[in-house]
Structure formats: C-alpha cells, structure tokens
Protein backbone atom coordinates (compact mmCIF):
# COMPACT_ATOMS: atom_id res chain seq x y z
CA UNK A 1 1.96 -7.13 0.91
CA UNK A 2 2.49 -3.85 -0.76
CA UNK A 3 5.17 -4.19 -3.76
CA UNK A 4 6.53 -0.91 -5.66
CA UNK A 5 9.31 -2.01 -8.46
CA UNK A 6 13.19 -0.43 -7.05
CA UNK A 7 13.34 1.53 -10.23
CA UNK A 8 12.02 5.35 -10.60
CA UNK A 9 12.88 7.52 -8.13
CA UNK A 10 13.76 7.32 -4.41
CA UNK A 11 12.69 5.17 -2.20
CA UNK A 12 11.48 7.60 0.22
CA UNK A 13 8.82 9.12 -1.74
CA UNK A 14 8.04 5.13 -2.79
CA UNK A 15 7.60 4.07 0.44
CA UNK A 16 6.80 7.17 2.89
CA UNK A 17 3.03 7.23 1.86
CA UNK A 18 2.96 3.24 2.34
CA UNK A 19 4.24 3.39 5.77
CA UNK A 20 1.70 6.19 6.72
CA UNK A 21 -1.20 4.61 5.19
CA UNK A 22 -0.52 0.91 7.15
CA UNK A 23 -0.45 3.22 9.96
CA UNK A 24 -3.74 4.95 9.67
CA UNK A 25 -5.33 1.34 8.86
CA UNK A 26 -4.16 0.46 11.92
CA UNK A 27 -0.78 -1.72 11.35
CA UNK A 28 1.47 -1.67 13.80
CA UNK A 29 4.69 -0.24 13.89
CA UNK A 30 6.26 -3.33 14.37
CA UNK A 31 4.72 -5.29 12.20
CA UNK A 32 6.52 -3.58 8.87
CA UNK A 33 9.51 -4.55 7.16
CA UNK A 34 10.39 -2.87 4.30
CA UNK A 35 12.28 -5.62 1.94
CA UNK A 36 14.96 -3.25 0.03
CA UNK A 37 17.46 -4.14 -2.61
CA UNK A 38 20.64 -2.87 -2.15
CA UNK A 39 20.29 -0.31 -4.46
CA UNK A 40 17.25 1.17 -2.65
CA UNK A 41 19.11 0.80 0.62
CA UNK A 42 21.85 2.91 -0.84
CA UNK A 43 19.73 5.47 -2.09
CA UNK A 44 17.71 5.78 1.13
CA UNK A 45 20.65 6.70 2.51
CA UNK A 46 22.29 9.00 0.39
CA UNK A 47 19.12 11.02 -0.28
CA UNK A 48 20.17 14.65 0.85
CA UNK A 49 15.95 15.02 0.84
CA UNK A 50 15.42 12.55 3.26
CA UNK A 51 15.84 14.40 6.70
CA UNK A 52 18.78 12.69 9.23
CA UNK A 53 15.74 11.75 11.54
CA UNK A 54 13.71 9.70 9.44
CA UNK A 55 16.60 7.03 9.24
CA UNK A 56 17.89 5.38 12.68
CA UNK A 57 20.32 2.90 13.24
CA UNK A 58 20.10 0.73 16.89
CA UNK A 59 21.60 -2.38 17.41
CA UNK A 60 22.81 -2.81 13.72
CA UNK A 61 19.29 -2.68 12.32
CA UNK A 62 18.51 0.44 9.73
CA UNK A 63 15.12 1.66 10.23
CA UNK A 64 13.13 4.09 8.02
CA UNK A 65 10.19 6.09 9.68
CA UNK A 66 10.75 3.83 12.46
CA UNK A 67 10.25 0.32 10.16
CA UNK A 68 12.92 -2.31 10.78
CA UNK A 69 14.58 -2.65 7.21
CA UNK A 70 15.80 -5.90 5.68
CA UNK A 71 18.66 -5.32 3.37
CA UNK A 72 19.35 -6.70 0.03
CA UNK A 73 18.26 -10.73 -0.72
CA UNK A 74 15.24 -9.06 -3.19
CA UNK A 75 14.69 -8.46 -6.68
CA UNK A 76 11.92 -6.00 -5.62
CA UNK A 77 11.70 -3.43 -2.92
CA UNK A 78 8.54 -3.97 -1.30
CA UNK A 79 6.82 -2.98 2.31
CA UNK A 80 5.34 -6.53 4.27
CA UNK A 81 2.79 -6.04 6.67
CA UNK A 82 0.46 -3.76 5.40
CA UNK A 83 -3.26 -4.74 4.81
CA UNK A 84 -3.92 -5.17 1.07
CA UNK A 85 -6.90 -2.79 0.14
C-alpha cells in the first residue's frame, strides 16, 4: 500500500502517477481505493486543474481516474491496492 502524507499540494498530482503506475504493473482497476481525508476529498474536487472527466460520481460513490474513493475516516491519504515496489 502506497501512502503519500494529505499535506503539499493537490491530490491529483499526488495520486495521478500512483494510479497509472498500479495500472501498468498490472493492478486492476478495481482493485484501488484511494483512502482520502476529507480535506483531500475537498480539494480533489475543487481543483479547477483537474478536468470534469477525471472525477465521476455513480451510485453515490466518487471515483477519481475511475478508482472507487473512500472518504474521510484517515489521518493519511493513501492509494490501497497497488503492488509495493
């Protein structure tokens, strides 16, 4: 499990290059969850750089580059799933 701290900067650029790389290991799509604190979740959000289609909503369940995310109950924003390496 991949863990960034939810300070310095958005969460996008934190987390974009995570998701890709689990992806080119060979992680599946469904097996991410980015863990976000509130904060993060907020600023994910709000970021006017992060383009309207990288953030979908279906069935009450925010996803980010098409990973289910888990909102607040964290100290730490952190991506699970993803091979350590």
């Amino acid at each position: 499990m991949a863990k960034h701290p939810s300070k310095g900067g958005s969460p996008d650029r934190r987390f974009r290059d995570q998701i890709e790389a689990a992806l080119a290991d060979g992680v599946a799509l469904e097996d991410l969850t980015l863990h976000l604190t509130l904060r993060d979740v907020s600023l994910l959000s709000r970021d006017p750089a992060v383009p309207m289609t990288d953030i979908s909503y279906t069935n009450g369940v925010m996803r980010f580059l098409g990973v289910k995310v888990e909102k607040g109950g964290v100290d730490v924003s952190s991506l699970a799933g993803a091979r350590a390496g």
